[in-house]
Protein backbone atom coordinates (compact mmCIF):
# COMPACT_ATOMS: atom_id res chain seq x y z
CA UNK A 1 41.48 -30.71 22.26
CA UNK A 2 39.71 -33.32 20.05
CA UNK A 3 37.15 -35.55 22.42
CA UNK A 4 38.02 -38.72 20.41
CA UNK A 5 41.70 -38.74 21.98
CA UNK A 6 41.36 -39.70 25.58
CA UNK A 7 45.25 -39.12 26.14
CA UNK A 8 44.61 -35.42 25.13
CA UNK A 9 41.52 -34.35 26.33
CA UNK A 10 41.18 -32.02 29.59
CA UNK A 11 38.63 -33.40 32.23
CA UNK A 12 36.86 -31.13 34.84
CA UNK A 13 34.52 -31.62 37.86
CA UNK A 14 31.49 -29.84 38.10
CA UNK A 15 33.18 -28.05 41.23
CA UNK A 16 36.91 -27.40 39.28
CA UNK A 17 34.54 -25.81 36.28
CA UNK A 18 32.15 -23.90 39.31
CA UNK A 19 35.67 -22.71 40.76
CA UNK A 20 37.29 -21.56 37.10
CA UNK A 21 34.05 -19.40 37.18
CA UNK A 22 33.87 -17.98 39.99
CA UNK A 23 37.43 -17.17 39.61
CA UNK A 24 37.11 -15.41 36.19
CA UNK A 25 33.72 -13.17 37.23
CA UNK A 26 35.92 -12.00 40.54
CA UNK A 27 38.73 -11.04 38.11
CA UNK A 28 36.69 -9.55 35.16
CA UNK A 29 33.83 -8.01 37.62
CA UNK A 30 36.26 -6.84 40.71
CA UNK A 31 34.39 -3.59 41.65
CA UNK A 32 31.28 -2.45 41.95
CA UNK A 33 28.59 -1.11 39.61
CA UNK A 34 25.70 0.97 39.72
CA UNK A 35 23.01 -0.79 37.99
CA UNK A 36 18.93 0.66 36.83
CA UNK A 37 16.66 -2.01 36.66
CA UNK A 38 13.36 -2.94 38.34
CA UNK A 39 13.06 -4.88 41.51
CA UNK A 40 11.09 -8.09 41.11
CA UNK A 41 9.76 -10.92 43.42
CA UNK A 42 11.06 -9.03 46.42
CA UNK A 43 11.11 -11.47 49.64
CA UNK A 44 12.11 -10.70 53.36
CA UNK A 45 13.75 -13.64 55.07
CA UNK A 46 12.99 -14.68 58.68
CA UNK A 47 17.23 -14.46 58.66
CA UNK A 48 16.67 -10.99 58.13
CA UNK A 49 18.22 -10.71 54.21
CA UNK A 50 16.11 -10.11 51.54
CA UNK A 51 15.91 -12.21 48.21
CA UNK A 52 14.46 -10.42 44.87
CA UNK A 53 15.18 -10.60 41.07
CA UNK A 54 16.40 -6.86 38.95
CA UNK A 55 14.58 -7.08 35.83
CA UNK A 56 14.58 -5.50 33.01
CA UNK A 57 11.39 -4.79 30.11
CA UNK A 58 11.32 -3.86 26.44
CA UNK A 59 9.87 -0.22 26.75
CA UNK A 60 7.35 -0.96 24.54
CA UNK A 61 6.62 -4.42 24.48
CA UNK A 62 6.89 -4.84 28.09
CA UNK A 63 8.55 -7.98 27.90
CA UNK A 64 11.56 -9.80 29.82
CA UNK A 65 14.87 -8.39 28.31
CA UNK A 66 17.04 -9.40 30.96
CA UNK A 67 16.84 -10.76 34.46
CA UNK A 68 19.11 -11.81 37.73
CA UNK A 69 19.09 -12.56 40.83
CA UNK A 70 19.97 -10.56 43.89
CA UNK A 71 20.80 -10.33 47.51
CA UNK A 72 20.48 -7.99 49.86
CA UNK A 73 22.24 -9.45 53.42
CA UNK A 74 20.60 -8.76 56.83
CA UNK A 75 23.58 -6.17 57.96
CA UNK A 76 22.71 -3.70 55.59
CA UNK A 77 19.04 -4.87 54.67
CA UNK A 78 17.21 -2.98 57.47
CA UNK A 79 18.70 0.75 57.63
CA UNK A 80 18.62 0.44 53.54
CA UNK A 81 14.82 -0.21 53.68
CA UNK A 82 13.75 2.35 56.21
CA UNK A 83 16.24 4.94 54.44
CA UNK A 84 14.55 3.65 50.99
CA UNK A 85 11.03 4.13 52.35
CA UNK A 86 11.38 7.08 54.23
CA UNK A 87 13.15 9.17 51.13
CA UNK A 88 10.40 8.13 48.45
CA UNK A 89 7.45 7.59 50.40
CA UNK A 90 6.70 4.12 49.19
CA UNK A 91 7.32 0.60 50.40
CA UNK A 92 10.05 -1.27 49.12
CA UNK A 93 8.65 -3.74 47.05
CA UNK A 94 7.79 -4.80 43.74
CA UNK A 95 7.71 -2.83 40.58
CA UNK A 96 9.93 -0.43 41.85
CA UNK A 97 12.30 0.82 39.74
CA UNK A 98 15.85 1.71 41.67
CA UNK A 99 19.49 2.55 40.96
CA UNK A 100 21.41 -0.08 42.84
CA UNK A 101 25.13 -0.25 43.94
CA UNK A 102 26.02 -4.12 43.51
CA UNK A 103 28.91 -6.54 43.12
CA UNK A 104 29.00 -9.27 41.05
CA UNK A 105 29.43 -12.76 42.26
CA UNK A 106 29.32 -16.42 41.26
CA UNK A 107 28.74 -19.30 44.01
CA UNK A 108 29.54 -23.13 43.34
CA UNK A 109 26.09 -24.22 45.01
CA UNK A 110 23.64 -20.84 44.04
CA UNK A 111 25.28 -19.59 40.65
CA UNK A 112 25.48 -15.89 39.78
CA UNK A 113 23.86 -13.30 41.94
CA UNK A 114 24.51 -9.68 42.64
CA UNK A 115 24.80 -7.97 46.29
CA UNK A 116 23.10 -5.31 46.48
CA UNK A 117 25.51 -2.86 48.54
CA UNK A 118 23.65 0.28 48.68
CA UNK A 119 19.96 2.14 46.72
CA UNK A 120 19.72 5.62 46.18
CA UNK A 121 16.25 6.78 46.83
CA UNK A 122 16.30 10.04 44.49
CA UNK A 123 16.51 7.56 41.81
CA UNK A 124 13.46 6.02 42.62
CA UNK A 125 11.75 9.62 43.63
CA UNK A 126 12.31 10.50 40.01
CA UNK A 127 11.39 7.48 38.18
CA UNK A 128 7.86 7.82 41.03
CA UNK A 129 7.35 11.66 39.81
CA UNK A 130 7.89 10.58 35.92
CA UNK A 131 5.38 8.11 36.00
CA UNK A 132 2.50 10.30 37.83
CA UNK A 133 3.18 13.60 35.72
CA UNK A 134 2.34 11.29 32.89
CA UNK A 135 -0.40 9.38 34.28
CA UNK A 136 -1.84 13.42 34.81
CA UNK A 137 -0.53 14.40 31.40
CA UNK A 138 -2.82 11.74 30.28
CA UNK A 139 -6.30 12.13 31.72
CA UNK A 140 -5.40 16.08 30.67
CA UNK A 141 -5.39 14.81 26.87
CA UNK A 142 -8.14 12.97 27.67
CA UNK A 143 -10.14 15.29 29.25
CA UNK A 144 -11.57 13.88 31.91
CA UNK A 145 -8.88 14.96 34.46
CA UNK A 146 -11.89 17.73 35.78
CA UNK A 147 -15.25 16.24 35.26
CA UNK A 148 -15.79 14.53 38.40
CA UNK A 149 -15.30 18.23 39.78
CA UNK A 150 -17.65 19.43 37.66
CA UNK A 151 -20.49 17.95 39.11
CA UNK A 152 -22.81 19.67 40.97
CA UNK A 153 -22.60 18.86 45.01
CA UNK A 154 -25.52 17.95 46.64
CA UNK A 155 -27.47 20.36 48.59
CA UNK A 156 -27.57 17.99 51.40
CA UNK A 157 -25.27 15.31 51.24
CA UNK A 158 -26.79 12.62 53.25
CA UNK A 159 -27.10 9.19 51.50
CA UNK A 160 -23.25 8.09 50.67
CA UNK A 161 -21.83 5.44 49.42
CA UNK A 162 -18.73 4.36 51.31
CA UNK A 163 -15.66 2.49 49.69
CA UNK A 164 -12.96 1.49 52.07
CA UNK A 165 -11.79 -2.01 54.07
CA UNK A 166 -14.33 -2.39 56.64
CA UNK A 167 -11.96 -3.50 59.13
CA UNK A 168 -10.49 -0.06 58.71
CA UNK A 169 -10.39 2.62 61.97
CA UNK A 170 -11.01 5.24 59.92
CA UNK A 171 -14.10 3.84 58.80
CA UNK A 172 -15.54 3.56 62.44
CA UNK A 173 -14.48 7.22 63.17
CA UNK A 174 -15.61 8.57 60.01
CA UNK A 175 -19.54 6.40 60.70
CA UNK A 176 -19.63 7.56 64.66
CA UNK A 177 -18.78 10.79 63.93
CA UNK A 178 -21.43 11.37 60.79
CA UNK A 179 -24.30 9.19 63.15
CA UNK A 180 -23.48 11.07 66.28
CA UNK A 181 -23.45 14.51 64.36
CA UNK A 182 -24.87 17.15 67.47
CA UNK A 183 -27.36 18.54 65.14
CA UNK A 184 -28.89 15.20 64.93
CA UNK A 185 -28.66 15.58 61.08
CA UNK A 186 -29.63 11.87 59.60
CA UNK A 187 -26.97 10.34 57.68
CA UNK A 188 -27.71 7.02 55.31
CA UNK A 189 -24.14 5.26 55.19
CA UNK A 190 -23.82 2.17 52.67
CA UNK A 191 -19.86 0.52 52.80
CA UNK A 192 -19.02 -0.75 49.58
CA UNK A 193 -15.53 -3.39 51.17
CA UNK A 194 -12.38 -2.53 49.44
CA UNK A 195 -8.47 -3.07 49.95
CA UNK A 196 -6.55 -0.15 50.68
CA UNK A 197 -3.36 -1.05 50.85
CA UNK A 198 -1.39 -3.30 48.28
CA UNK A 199 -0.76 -4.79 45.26
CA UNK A 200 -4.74 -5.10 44.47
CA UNK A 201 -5.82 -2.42 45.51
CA UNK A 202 -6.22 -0.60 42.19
CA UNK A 203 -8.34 -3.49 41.15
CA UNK A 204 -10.13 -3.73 44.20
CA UNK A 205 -11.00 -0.17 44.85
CA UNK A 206 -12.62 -0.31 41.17
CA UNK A 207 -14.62 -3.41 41.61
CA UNK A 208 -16.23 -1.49 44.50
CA UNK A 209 -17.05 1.79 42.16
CA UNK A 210 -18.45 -0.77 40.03
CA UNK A 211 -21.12 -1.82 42.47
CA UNK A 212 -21.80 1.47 43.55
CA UNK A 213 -22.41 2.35 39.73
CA UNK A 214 -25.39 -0.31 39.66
CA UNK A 215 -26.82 1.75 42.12
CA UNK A 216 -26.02 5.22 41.96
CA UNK A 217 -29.71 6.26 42.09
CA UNK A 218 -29.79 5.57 45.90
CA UNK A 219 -26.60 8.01 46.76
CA UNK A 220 -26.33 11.36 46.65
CA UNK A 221 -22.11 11.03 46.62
CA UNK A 222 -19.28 8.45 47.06
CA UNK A 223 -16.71 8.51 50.07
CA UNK A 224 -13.33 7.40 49.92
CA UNK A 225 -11.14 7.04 52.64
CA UNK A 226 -8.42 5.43 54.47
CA UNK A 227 -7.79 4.87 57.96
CA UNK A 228 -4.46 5.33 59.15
CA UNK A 229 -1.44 3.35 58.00
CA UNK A 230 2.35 4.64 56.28
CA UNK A 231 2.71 7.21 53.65
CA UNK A 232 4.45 4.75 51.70
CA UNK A 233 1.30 2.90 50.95
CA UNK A 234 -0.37 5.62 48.99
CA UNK A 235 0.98 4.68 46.02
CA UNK A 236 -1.44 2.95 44.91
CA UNK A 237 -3.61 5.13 44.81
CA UNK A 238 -1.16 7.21 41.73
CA UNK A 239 -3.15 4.75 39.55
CA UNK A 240 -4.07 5.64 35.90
CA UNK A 241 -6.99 2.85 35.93
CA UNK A 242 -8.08 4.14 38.90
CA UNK A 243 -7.89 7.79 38.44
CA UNK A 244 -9.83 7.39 35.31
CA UNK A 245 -12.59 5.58 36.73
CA UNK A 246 -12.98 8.28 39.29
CA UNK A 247 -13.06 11.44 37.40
CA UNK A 248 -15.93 10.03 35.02
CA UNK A 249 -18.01 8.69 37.79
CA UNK A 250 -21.44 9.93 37.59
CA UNK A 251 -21.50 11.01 41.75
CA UNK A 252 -19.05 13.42 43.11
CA UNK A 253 -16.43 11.51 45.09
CA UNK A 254 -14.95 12.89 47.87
CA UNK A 255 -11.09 11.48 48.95
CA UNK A 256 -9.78 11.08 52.79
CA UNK A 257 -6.69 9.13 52.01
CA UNK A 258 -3.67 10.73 53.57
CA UNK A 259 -2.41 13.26 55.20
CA UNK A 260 -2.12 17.05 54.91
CA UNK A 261 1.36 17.04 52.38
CA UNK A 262 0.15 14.09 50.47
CA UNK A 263 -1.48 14.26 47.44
CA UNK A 264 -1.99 11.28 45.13
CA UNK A 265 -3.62 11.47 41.68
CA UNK A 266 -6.93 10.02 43.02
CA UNK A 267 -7.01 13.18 44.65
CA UNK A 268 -6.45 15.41 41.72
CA UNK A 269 -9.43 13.96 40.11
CA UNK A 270 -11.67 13.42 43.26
CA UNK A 271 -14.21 16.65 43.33
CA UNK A 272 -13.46 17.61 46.87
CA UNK A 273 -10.12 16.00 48.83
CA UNK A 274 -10.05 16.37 52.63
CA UNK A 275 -7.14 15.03 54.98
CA UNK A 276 -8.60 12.10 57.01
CA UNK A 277 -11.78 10.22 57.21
CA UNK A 278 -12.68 12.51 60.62
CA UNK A 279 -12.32 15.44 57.98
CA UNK A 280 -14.53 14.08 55.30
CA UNK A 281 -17.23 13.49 58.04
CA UNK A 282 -16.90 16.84 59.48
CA UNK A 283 -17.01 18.71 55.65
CA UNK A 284 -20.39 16.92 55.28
CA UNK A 285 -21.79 17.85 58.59
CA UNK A 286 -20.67 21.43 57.76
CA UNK A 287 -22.40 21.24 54.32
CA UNK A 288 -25.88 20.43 56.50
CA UNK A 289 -25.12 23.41 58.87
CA UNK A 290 -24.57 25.83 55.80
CA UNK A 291 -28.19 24.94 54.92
CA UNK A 292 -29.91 24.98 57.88
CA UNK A 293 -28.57 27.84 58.98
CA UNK A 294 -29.23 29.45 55.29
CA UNK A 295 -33.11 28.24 56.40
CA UNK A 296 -32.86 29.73 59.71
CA UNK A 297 -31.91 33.29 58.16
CA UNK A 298 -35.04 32.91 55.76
CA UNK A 299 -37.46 31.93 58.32
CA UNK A 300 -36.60 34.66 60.50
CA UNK A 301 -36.86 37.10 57.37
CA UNK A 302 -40.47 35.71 56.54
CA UNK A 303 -42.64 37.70 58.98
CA UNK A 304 -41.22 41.19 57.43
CA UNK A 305 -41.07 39.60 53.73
CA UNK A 306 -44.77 38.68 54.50
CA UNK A 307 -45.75 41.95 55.51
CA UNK A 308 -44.10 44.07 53.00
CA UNK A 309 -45.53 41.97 50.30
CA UNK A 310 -48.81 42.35 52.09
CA UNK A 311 -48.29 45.94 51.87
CA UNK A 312 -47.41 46.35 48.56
CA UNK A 313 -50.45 43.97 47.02
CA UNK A 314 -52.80 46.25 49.47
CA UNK A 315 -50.98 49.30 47.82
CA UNK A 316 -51.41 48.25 44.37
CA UNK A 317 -55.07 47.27 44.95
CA UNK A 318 -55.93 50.88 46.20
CA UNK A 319 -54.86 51.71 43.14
CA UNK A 320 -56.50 50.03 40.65
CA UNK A 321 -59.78 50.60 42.42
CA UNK A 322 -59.18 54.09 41.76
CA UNK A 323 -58.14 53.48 38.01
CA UNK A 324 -61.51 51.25 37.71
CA UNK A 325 -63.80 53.51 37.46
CA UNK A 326 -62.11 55.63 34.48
CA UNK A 327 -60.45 52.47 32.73
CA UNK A 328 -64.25 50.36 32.77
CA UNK A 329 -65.64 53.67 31.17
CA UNK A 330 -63.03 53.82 28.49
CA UNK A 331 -63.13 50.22 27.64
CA UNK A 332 -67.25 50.08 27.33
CA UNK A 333 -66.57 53.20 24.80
CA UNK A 334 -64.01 51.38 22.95
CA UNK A 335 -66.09 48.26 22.87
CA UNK A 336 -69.12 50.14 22.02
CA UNK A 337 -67.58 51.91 18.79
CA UNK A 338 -66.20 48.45 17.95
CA UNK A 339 -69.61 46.81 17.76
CA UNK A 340 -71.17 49.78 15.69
CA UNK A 341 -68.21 49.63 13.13
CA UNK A 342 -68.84 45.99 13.12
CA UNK A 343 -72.82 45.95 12.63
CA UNK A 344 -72.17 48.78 9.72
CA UNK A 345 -69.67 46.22 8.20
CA UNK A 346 -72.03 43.31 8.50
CA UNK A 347 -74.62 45.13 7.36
CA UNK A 348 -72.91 46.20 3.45
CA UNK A 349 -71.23 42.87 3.66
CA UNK A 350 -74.57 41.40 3.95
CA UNK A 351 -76.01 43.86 0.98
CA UNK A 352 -73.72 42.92 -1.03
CA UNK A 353 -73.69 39.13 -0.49
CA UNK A 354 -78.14 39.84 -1.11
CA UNK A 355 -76.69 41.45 -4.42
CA UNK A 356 -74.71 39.33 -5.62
CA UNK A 357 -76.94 36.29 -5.24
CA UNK A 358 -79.62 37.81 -7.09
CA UNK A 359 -77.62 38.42 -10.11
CA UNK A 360 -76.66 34.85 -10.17
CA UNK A 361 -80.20 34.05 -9.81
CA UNK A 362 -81.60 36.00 -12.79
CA UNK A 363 -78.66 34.50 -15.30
CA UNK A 364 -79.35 31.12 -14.00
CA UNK A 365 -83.13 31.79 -14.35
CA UNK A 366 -82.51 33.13 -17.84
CA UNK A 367 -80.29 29.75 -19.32
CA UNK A 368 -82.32 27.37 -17.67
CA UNK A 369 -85.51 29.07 -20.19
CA UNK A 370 -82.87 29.43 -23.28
CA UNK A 371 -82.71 25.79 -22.60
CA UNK A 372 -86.88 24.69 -22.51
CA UNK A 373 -87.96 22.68 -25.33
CA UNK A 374 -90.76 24.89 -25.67
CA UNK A 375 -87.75 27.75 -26.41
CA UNK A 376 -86.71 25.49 -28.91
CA UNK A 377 -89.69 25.30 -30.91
CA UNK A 378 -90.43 29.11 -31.03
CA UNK A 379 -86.81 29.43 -32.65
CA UNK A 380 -88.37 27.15 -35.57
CA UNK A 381 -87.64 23.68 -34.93
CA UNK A 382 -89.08 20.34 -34.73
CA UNK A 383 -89.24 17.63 -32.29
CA UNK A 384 -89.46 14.18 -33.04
CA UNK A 385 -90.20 11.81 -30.69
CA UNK A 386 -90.31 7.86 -30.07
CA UNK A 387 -92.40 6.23 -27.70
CA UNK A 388 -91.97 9.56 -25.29
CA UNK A 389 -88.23 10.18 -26.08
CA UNK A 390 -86.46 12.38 -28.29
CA UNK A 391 -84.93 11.03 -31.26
CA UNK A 392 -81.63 12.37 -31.92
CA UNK A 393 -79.92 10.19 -34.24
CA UNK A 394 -81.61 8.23 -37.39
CA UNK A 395 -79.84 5.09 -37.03
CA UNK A 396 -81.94 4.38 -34.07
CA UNK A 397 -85.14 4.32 -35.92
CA UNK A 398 -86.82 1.38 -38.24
CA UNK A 399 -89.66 0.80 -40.58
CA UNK A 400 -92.88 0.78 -39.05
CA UNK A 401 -91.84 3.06 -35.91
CA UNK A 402 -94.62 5.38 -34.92
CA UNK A 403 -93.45 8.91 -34.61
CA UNK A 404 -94.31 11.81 -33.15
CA UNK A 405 -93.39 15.33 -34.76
CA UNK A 406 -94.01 18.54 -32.46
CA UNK A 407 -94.58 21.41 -33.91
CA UNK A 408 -95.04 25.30 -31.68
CA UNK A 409 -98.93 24.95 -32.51
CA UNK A 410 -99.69 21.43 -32.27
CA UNK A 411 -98.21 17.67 -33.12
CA UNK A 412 -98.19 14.97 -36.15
CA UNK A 413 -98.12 11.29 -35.96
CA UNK A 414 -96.29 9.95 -38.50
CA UNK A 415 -94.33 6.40 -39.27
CA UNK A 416 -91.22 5.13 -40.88
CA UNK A 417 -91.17 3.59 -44.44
């Protein structure tokens, strides 16, 4: 139709377009469809429904690729979420990714939306078991998915640094039972606040290793533990940031996070994992009986270790006093010959060093005479002298310089012309 001819033209209301829509997406989008994406901005309605957004995220990028809006209505909502949460484990929530069964539909007031009719969980389970093999695949290639396990454990494990919520029951059970310990063992117990449950937890949990990093000089390990709560919640704790934090954490860190079939990857890295908080306390407690009673097996071995060692020194004093006698004589003979070979060996080092010194003597005597003036003369030369001193060259001398001439049998004065 061209706009510019009014007589031509088609004219719609908003609600005749809405309704032309809603007609076509019911015909082109009449069944249902099972759709992956992730679940986003998930909200429970006092009405009992439940609004969220299916997303979708460039695999590598991470950014939006595609997004819309979904339903879930308050007949189905419930049994779907506690089938949902009790075949994966996990709350149904955010960042979840799920295989939904939804329709397609268009409303004249809320625009397009999907109903979600049905979720299946094994889905979910899979996408949940993907992402932790690789989060372990990765510290593996790493390789730091052991070192907090190669620590060494304290001998007694008494000053411990304690991250958890400290509004937490577990926390009170796991302090009363360490502080209350019937061997009266003394326990030094420092809580280091963290969440445990949620969306911040990864980030919280971490702030709190942080602090205890600043101060790791006071604690002999770090505790963490969880008190009570759903299975579903320990996701958070399949963390990469987390789990890599933990494993190359200078104390050993023990875990009490879950229950006896639950294993998260905090665990895997943790050096020792227990069950429960009341677990964790009681391991500790053990590790102080294991060394007291290794002290009480030593102390009541010390009389007889005394007197056996007694009994050997007094054993292996008898003996040398008997050697003595024969080993004193043999060394004063040895030591004797010693000092007669050395006084013979002074003695020709000393006539030879007499020897020697006057041969040096008697050529240095000898040059020292080859060298006298009076030597000189006998060989049949002249000295002449000026003013006392030898004169050795005649460019030194003038006219009217009085000279003397020596001679082996007397002197002459002479002077220069």
């Amino acid at each position: 139709m061209e706009p510019n001819n009014p007589d031509k033209r088609e004219e719609l209301s908003l609600y005749e377009l809405s309704c032309r829509i809603k007609n076509t997406v019911r015909n082109t989008f009449s069944g249902a469809y099972w759709v992956r994406a992730e679940m986003s901005d998930v909200r429970s309605h006092a009405s009992g429904h439940c609004y969220l957004e299916f997303v979708e995220k460039h695999p590598n990028t991470g950014q939006l690729t595609a997004k819309m809006r979904a339903s879930i209505w308050a007949r189905n909502f419930a049994q779907m979420k506690l089938y949902f949460e009790k075949e994966t484990g996990q709350t149904f929530a955010s960042g979840l990714k799920v295989l939904a069964k939804v329709t397609v539909e268009y409303h004249e007031l809320y625009g397009f939306n999907l109903n979600v009719l049905d979720i299946d969980p094994s889905y979910t389970v899979g996408d949940m078991i993907r992402k932790r093999l690789e989060i372990i695949r990765r510290l593996k290639d790493e390789g730091v998915l052991n070192l907090n396990k190669e620590l060494p454990f304290p001998t007694l494990p008494r000053r411990i640094a304690v991250v958890t919520s400290s509004t937490a029951a577990g926390y009170e059970d796991f302090t009363n039972q360490l502080i209350h310990n019937k061997a009266g063992y003394p326990f030094y117990i420092k809580l280091f606040p963290a969440l445990m449950q949620g969306e911040k937890t990864e980030a919280s949990v971490i702030a709190a290793l942080e602090h205890v990093f600043r101060h790791t000089k006071h604690f002999d390990l770090v505790v963490i533990i969880r008190g009570g709560g759903a299975t579903s919640e320990l996701s958070c704790f399949d963390s990469y940031l987390l789990a890599t934090n933990c494993a190359q954490f200078p104390l050993p860190i023990v875990t009490g996070i879950g229950h006896e079939r639950d294993d998260t990857v905090l665990d895997l890295v943790a050096h020792t994992r227990m069950k429960t908080p009341t677990a964790v306390a009681e391991f500790l407690i053990g590790r102080n009986n294991e060394v007291a009673a290794h002290l009480q097996l030593i102390s009541s071995r010390l009389p007889s270790i005394v007197t056996n060692r007694l009994e050997r020194s007094r054993s292996q004093l008898f003996s040398i006093g008997n050697r003595l006698p024969i080993a004193s004589a043999g060394l004063i003979g040895r030591h004797n010959n010693r000092l007669l070979t050395l006084r013979a060996r002074m003695q020709q080092a000393l006539q030879a060093r007499l020897s020697g010194q006057s041969h040096f003597l008697g050529i240095t005597e000898q040059f020292i005479r080859m060298a006298s003036p009076e030597y000189i003369l006998q060989k049949g030369y002249t000295l002449t002298l000026k003013d006392g001193k030898i004169v050795k060259h005649a460019a030194t001398l003038h006219p009217g310089d009085e000279l003397t001439t020596r001679f082996p049998d007397g002197e002459v004065k002479s002077s220069v012309q």
